[in-house]
Protein backbone atom coordinates (compact mmCIF):
# COMPACT_ATOMS: atom_id res chain seq x y z
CA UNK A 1 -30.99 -54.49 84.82
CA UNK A 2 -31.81 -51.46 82.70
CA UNK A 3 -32.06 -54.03 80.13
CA UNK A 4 -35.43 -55.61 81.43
CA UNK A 5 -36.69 -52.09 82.15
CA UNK A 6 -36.00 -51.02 78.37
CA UNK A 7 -37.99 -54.62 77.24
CA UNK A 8 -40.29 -54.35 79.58
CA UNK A 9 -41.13 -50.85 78.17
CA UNK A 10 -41.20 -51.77 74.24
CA UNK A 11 -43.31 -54.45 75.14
CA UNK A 12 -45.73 -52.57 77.27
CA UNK A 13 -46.17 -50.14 74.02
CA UNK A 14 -46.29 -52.78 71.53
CA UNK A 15 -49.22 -54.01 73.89
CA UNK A 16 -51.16 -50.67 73.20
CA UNK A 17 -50.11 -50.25 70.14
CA UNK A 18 -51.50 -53.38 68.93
CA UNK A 19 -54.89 -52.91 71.30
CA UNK A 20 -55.44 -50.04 69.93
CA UNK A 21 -55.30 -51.32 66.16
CA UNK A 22 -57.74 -54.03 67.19
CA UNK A 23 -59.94 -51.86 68.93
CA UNK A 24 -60.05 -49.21 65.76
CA UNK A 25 -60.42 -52.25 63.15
CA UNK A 26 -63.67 -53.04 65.20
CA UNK A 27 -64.61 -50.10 65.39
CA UNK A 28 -65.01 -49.31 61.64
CA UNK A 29 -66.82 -52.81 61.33
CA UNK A 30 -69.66 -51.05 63.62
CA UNK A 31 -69.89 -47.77 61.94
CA UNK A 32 -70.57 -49.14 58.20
CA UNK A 33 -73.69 -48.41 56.95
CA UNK A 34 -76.69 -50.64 56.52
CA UNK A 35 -77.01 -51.98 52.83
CA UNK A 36 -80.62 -50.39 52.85
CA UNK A 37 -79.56 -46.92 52.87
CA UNK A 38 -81.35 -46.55 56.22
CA UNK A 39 -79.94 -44.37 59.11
CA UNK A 40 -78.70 -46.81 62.16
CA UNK A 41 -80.49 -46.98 64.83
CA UNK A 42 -77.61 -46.48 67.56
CA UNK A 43 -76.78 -43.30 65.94
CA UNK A 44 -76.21 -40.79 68.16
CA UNK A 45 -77.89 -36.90 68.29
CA UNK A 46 -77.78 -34.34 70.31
CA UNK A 47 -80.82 -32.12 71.45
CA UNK A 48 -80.11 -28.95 70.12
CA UNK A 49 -82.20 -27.36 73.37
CA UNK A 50 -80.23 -29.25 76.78
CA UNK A 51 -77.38 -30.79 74.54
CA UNK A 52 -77.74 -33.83 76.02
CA UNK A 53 -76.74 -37.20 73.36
CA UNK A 54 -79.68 -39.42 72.66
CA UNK A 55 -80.16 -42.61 70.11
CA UNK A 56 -81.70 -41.28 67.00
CA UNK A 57 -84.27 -43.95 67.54
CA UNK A 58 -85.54 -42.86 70.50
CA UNK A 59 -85.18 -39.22 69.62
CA UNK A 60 -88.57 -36.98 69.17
CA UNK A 61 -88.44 -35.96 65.63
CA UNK A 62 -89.80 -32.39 64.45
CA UNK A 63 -89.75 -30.87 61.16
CA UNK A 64 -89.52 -27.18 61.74
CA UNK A 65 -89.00 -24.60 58.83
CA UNK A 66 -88.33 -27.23 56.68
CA UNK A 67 -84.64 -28.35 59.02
CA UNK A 68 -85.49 -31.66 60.61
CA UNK A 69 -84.44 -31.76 64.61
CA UNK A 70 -83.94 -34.04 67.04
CA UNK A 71 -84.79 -33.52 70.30
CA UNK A 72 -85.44 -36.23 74.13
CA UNK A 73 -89.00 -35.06 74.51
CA UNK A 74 -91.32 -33.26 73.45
CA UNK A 75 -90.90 -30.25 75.93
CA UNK A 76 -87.42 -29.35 74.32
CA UNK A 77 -88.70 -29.60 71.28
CA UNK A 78 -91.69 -27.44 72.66
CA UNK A 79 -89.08 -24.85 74.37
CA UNK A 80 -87.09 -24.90 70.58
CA UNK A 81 -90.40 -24.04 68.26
CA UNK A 82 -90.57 -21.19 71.18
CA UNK A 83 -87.09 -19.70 70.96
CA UNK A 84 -87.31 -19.57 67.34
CA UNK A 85 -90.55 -18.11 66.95
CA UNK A 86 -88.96 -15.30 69.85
């Protein structure tokens, strides 16, 4: 009986092990970069103001002492000019 319990075990690891490694190969397929150079557009930022995660694409871009930020509207970005200027 402890048997089945100790196969039953290796197998249920070999399971995850081998999920994982397909979920990871995947993974790395998504992340390469596109052959323009260009930044993709389901990168992720966060707004340096309410730290929330946003798609760069959507983002509100500023330029602001020469740094370029990201931020989900204009008001943080608004509020951020204002803190530094403070």
């Amino acid at each position: 009986m402890y048997r089945f319990f100790l196969i039953l075990a290796l197998l249920i690891i070999l399971y995850y092990l081998i999920r994982r490694a397909i979920r990871k190969t995947g993974q790395e397929g998504a992340l390469e970069k596109p052959k323009d150079g260009g930044a993709l557009g389901n990168h992720m930022v966060q707004d340096p103001v309410c730290r929330v995660f946003i798609p760069r694409d959507h983002a509100v871009k500023e330029s602001i002492g020469g740094q370029t930020y990201f931020f989900c509207s204009r008001g943080c970005a608004t509020a951020f000019e204002k803190q530094l200027s403070a």
